[in-house]
Protein backbone atom coordinates (compact mmCIF):
# COMPACT_ATOMS: atom_id res chain seq x y z
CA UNK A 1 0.00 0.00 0.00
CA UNK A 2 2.94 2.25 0.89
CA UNK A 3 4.01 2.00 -2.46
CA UNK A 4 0.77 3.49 -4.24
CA UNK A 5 -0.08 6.81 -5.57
CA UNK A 6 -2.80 7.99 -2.79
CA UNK A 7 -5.62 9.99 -4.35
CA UNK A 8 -8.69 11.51 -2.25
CA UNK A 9 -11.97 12.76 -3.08
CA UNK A 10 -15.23 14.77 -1.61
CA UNK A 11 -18.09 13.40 -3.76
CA UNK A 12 -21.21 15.73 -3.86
CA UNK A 13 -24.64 14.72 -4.42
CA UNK A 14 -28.58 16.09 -3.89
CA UNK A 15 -29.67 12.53 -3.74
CA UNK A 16 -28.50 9.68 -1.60
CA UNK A 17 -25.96 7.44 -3.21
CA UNK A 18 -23.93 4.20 -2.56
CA UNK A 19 -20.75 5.58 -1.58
CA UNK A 20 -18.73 1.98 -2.35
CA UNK A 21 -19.85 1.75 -5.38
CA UNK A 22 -18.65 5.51 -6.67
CA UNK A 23 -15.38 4.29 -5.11
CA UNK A 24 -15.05 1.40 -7.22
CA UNK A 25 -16.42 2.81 -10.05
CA UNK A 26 -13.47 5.70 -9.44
CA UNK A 27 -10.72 2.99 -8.77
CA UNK A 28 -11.30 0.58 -11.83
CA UNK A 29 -13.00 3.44 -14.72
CA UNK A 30 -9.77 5.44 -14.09
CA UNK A 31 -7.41 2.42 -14.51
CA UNK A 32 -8.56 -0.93 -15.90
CA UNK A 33 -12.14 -1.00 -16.49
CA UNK A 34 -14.76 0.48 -18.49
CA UNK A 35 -18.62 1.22 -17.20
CA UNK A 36 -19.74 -2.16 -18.75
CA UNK A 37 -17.79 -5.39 -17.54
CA UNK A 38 -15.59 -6.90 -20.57
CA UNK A 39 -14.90 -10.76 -19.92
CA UNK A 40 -10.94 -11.06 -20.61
CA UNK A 41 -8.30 -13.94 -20.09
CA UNK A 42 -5.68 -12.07 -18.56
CA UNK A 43 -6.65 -11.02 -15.28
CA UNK A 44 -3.68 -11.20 -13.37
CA UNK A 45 -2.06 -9.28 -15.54
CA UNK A 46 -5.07 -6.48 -15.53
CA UNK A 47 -4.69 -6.91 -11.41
CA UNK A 48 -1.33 -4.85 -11.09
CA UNK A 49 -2.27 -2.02 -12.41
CA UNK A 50 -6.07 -1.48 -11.12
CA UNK A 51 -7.06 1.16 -8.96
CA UNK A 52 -8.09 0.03 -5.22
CA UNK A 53 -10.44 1.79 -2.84
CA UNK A 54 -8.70 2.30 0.66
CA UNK A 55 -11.16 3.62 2.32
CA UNK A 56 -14.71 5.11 2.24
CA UNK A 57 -16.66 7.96 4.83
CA UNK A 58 -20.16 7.40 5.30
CA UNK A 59 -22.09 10.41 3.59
CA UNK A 60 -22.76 13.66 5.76
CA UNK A 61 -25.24 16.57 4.86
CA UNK A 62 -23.63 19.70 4.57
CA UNK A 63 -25.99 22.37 2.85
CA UNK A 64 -28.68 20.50 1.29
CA UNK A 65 -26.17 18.37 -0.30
CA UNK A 66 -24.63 14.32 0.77
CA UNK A 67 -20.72 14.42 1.13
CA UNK A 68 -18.66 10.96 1.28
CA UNK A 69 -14.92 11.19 1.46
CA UNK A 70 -13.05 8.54 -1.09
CA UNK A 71 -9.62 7.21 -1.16
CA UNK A 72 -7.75 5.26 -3.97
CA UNK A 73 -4.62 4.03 -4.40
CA UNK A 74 -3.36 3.92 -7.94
CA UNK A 75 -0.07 1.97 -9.10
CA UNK A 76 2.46 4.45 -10.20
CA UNK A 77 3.65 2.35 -12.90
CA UNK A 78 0.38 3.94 -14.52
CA UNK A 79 2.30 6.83 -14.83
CA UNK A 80 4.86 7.33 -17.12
CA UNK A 81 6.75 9.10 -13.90
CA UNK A 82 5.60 12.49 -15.29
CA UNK A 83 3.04 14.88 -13.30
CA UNK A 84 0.72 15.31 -16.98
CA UNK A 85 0.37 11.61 -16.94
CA UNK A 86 -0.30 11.52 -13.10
CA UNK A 87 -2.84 13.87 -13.54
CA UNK A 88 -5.15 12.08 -16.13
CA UNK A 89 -5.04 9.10 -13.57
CA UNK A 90 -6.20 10.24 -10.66
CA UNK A 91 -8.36 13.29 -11.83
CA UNK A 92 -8.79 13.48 -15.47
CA UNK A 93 -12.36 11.48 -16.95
CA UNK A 94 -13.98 11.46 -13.47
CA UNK A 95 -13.03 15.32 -13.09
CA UNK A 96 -16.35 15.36 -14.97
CA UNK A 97 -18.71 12.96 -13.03
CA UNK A 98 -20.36 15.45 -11.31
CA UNK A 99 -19.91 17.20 -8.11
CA UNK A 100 -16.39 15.75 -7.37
CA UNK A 101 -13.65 18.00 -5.69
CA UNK A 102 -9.59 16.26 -5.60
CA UNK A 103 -8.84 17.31 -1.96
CA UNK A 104 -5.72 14.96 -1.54
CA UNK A 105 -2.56 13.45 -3.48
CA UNK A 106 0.25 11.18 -1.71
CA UNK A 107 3.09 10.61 -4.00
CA UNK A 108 5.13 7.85 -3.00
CA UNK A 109 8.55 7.63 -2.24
CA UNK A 110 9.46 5.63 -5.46
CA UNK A 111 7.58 8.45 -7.40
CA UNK A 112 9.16 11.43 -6.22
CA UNK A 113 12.36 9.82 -6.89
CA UNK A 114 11.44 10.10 -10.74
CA UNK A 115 10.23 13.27 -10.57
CA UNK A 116 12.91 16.32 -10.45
CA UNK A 117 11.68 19.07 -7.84
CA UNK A 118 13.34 22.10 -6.93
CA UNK A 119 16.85 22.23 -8.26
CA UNK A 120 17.68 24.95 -6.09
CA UNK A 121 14.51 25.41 -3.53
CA UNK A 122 15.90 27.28 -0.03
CA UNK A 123 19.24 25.94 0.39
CA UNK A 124 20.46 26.64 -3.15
CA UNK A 125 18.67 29.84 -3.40
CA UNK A 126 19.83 31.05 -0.39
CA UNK A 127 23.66 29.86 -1.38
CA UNK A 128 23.18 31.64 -4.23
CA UNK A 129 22.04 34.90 -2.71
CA UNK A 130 24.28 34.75 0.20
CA UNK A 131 21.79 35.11 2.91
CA UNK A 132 21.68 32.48 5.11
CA UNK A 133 19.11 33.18 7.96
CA UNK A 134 16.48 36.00 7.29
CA UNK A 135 13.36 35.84 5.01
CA UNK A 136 14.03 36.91 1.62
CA UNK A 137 12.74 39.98 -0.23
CA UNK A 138 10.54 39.76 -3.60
CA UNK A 139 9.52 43.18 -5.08
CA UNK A 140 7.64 43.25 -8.52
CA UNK A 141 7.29 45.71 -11.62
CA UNK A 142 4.25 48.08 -10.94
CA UNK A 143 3.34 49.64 -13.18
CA UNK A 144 4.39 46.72 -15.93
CA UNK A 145 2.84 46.26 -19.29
CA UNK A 146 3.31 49.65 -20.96
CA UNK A 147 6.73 50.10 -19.77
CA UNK A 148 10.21 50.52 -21.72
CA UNK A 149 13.19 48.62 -20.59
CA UNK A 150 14.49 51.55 -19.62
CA UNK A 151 11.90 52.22 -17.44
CA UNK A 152 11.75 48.88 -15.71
CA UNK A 153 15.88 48.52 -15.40
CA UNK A 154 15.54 52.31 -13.65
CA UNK A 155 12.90 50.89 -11.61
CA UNK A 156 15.07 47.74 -10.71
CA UNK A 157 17.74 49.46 -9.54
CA UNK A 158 16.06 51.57 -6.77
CA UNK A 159 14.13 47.96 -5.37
CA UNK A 160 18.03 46.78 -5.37
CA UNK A 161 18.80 49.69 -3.67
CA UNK A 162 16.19 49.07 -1.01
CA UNK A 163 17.39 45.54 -0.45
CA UNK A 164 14.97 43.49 -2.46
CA UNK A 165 16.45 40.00 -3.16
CA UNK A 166 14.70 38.98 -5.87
CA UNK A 167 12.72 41.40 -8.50
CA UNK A 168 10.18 39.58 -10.63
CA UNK A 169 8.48 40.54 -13.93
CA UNK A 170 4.73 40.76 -13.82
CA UNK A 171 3.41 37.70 -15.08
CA UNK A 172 1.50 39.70 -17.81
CA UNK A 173 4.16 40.88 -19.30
CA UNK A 174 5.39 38.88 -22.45
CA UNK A 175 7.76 39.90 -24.79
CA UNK A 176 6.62 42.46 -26.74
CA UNK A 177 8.03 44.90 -28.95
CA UNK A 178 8.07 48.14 -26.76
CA UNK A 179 9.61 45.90 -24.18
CA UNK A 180 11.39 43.14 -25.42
CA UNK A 181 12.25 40.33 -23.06
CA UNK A 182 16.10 40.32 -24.66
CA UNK A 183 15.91 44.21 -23.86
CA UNK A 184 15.35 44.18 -20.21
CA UNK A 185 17.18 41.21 -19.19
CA UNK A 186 19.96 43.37 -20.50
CA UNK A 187 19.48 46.45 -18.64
CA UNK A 188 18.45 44.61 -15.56
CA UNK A 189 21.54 42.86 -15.29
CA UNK A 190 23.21 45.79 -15.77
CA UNK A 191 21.39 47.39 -13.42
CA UNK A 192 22.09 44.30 -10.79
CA UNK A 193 25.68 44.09 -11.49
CA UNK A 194 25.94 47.90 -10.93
CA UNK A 195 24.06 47.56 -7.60
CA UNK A 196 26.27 44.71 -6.28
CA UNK A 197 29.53 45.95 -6.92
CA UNK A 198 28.19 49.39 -5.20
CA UNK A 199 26.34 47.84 -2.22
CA UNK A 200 27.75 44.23 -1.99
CA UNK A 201 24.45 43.28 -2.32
CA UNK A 202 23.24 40.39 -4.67
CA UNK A 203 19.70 40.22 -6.18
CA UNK A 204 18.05 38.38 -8.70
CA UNK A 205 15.60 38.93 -11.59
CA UNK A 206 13.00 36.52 -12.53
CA UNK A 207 12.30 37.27 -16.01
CA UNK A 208 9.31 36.03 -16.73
CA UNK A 209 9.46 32.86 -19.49
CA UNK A 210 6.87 33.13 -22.56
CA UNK A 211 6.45 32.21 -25.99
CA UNK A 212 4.79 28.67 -27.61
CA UNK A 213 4.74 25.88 -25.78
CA UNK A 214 6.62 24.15 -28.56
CA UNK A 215 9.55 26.59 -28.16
CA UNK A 216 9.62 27.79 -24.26
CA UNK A 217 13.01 25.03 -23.77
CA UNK A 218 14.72 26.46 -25.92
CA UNK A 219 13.63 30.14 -25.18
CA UNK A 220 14.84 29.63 -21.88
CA UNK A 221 18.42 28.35 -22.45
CA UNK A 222 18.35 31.34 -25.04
CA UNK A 223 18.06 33.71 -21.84
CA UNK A 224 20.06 31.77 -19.29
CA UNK A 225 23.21 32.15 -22.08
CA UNK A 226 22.46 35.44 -21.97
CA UNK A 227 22.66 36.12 -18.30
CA UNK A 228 19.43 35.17 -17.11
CA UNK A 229 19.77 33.63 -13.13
CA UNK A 230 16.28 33.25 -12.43
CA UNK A 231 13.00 32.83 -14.25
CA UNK A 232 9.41 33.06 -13.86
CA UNK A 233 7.11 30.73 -15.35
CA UNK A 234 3.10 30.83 -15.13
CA UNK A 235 2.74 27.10 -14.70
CA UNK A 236 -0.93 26.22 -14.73
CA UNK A 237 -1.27 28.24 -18.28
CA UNK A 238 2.23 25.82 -19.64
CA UNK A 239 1.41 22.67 -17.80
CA UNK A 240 3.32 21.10 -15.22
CA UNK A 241 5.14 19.42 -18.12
CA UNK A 242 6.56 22.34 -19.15
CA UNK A 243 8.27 23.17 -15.41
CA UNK A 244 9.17 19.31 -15.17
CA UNK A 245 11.33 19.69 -18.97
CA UNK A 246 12.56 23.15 -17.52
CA UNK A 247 13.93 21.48 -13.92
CA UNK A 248 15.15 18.64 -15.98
CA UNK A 249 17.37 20.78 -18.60
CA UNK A 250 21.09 20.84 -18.17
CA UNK A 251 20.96 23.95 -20.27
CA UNK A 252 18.38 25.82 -18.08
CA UNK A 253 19.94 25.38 -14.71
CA UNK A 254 18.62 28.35 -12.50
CA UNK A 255 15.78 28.38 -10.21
CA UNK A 256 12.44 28.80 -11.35
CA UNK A 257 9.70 31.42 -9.61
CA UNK A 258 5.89 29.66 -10.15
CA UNK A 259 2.97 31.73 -10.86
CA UNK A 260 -0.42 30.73 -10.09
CA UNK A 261 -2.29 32.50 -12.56
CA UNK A 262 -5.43 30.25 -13.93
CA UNK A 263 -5.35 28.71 -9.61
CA UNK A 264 -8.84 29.98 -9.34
CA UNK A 265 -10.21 28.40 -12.70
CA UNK A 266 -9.31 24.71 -11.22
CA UNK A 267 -9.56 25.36 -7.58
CA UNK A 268 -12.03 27.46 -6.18
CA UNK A 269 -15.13 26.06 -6.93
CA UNK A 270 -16.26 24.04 -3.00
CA UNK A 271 -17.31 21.03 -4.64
CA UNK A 272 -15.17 20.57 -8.16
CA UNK A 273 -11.37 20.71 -9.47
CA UNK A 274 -8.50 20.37 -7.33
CA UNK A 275 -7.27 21.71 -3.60
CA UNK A 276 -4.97 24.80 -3.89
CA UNK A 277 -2.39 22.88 -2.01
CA UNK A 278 -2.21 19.90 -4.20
CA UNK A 279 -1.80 22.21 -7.28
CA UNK A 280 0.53 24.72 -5.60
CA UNK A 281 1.94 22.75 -3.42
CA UNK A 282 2.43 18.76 -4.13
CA UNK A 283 2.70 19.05 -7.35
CA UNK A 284 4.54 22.56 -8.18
CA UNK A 285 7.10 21.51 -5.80
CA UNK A 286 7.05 17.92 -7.51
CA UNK A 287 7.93 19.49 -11.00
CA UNK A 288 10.78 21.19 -10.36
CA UNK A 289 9.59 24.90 -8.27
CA UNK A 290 12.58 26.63 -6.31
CA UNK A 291 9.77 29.30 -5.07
CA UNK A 292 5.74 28.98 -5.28
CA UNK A 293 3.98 32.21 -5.19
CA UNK A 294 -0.05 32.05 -4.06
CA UNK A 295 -2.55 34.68 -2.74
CA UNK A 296 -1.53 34.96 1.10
CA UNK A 297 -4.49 34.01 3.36
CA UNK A 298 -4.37 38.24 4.76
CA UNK A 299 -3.74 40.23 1.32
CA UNK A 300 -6.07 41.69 -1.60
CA UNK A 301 -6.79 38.30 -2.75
CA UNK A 302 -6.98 35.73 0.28
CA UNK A 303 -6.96 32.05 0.38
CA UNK A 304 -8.25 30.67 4.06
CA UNK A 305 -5.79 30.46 6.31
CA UNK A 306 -5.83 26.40 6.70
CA UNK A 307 -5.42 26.28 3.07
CA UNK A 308 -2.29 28.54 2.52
CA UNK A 309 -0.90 26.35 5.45
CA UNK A 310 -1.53 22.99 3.54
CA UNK A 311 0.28 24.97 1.02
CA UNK A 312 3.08 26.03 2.96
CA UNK A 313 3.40 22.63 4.68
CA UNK A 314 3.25 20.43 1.26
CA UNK A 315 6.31 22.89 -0.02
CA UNK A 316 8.56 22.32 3.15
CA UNK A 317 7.88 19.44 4.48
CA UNK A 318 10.84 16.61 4.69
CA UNK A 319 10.94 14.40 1.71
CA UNK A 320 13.71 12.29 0.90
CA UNK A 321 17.09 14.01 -1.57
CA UNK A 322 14.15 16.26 -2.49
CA UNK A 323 15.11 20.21 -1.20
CA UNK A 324 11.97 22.23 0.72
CA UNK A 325 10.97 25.13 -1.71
CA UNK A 326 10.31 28.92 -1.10
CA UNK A 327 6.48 29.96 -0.28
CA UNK A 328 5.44 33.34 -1.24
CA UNK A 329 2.41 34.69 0.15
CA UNK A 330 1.40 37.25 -2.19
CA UNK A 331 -1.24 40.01 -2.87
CA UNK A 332 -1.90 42.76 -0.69
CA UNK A 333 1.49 42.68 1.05
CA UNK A 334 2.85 45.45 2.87
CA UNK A 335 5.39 45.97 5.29
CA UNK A 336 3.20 45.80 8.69
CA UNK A 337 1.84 42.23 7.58
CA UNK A 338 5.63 41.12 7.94
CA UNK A 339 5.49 39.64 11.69
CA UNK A 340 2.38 37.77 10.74
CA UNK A 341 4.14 36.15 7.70
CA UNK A 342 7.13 35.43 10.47
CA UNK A 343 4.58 34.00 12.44
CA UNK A 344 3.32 31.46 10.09
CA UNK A 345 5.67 30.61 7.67
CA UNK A 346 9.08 31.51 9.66
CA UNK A 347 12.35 32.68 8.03
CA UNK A 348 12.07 30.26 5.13
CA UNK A 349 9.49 32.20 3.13
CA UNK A 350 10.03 34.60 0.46
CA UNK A 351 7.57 38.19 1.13
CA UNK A 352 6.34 39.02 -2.08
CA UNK A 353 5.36 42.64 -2.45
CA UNK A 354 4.39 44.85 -5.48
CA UNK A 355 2.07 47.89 -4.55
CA UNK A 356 3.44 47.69 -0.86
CA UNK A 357 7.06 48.50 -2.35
CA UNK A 358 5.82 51.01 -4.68
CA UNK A 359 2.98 52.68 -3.54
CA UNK A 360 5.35 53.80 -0.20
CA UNK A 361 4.69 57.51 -0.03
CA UNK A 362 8.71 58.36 -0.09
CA UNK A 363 9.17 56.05 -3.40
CA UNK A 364 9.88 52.55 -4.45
CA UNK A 365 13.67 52.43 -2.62
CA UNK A 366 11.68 53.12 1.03
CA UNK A 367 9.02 50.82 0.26
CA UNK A 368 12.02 47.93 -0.17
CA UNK A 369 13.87 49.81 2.75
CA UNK A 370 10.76 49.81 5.27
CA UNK A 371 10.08 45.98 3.98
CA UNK A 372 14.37 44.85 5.25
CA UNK A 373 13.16 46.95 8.27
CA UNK A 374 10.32 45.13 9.36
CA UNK A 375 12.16 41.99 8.94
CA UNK A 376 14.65 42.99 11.21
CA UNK A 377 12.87 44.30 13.87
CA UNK A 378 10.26 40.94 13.20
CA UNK A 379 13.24 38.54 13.70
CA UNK A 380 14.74 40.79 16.69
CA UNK A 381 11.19 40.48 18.59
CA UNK A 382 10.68 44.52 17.98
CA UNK A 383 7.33 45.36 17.74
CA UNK A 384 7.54 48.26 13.95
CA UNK A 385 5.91 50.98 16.18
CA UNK A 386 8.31 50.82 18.72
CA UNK A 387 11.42 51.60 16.17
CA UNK A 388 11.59 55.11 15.06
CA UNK A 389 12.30 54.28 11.40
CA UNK A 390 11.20 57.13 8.81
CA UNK A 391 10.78 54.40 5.74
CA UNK A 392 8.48 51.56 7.73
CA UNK A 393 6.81 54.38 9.88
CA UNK A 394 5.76 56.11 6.79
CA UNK A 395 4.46 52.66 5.54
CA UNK A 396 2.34 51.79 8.60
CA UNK A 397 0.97 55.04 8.64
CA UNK A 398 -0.15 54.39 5.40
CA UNK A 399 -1.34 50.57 5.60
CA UNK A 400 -1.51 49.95 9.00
């Protein structure tokens, strides 16, 4: 049993049903069987790769509806040790039997061994950054789309300034011809190089990865031999295939920033698609993610709290020769939010801030400067008010 894919589901229904017959009907229609039995000769050899129920809830009303829990275990030889192929297994024909909501995935020990996860993830990111002990900094183009190079690499130089670790493209921004990607990879680097050499002070950019799907390999080794140390990939619009051939690359080799544009589309709905932390957590971390971003659960955009936990815990906890990758709470972040993040995610988590770095009344460099500040006085037990600092003061006054 150990060695089995473990997949569980909340089935929804108005009317009462048998609950171990859905399972089975789940177990063998998504491996062996069709909806009609077919007599065939070769059993045993049908037996090894079936689907087998686990275990069953009986049904609860919730809200005019009957809920039953389900559990399968599926034989990863199924799979083709790919996350795509994983996918249409456990989730992909009986996505669309109704009221049926993916709320669990175990991947087993054998599996994750064929699967490449973070090449970097904290240790490696934070080698490569030099900063060994304190949360790390993300700060992101606003304004974006519109922009010049020029614009953005002037922009990137006063986050660096401010102590932002990482800068990150907006995830809307493709390459396009009044700001191509080749452009402001150039200028950003410059801008970086100039920054560190000044300041001591390493940061990267994640330039965000676009183009067809057919191409987007190759795109990317393009930019890493051009300088590129980071990139940012909007995984649920590429496919988890696309992040697994990325991790996988020799040529690539840098960490890789996940979006999760299109999250809502596939999990928000309380009775369909699949839990947030399956999709940004499992299985982003899984493919190959150094650093996850997703909506924090106190921002502009907010997950529940127990949710962006599950999140949080499926990206850190211990797996075996498999490294613990970044979370980013995102959306809404501003500098007096910083002990909370502390709070629940600890120093391994990367704040992710775009208005709360630029919209600081005194500029983009104090927004980053009043972020390192709050982090500091978070990790030295300070309460922000109690610190007369002119860059996070400003910022509280403003956000609270």
């Amino acid at each position: 049993m150990t060695d089995l894919i473990r997949a569980t589901y909340v089935v929804a229904s108005e009317e009462p049903f048998d609950v171990e017959k859905k399972a089975i009907g789940i177990a063998l229609g998504q491996t062996t069987d069709t909806w009609t039995p077919i007599e065939r000769g070769d059993v045993e050899r049908l037996e090894r790769h079936r689907g087998r129920v686990l275990a069953v809830s009986e049904p609860v009303q919730r809200d005019g509806l009957q809920l039953a829990e389900i559990s399968v275990g599926y034989p990863p030889e199924n799979t083709e040790g790919d996350i795509s192929t994983l996918l249409v297994m456990v989730f992909g024909k009986v996505s669309m039997d109704g009221a049926i909501r993916l709320v669990d995935l175990e991947l087993p020990v054998s599996m994750h061994a064929d699967l490449p996860g973070p090449k970097f993830g904290v240790p490696g990111i934070r080698k490569l950054l030099g900063v060994r002990d304190r949360p790390l900094l993300m700060s992101i183009f606003k304004p974006c789309v519109g922009l010049r190079p020029e614009d953005l690499a002037g922009m990137f130089g006063k986050q660096v300034l401010g102590g932002t670790d990482i800068v990150k493209d907006d995830e809307i921004l493709p390459d396009i011809p009044n700001c191509p990607t080749d452009r402001r990879l150039d200028l950003c680097l410059e801008a970086s190089r100039a920054a560190e050499e000044s300041l001591g002070h390493k940061t990267l950019y994640a330039i965000n990865l676009t183009g067809r799907s057919d191409t987007i390999v190759q795109r990317a080794r393009q930019l890493v031999r051009q300088g590129a140390e980071c990139l940012l990939l909007n995984v649920l619009a590429y496919g988890y295939g696309t992040l697994d051939a990325l991790a996988r690359d020799s040529g690539v080799g840098v960490p890789i920033v996940a979006h999760p544009a299109i999250a809502g589309a596939i999990g928000s709905a309380p009775h369909h698609g699949i839990a947030y932390h399956i999709m940004l957590g499992t299985l982003m971390r899984a493919a190959g993610a150094d650093v996850v971003l997703f909506p924090s659960s106190y921002g502009t955009v907010a997950f529940p709290k127990k949710e962006t936990d599950a999140i949080r815990d499926r990206l850190t906890c211990s797996l075996a020769n498999t490294p613990a990758a970044f979370p980013g709470p995102s959306a809404g972040i501003h500098p007096g939010l910083t002990p909370r993040i502390l709070e629940d995610y600890g120093r391994d988590v990367v704040i992710n801030a775009g208005g709360g770095v630029h919209g600081h009344p005194m500029g983009s460099e104090a927004g980053a400067i009043a972020f390192r500040q709050s982090i500091d006085l978070a990790l030295g037990g300070i309460s922000p008010v109690e610190a007369d600092v002119p860059e996070l003061s400003s910022a509280l006054e403003l956000w609270g």
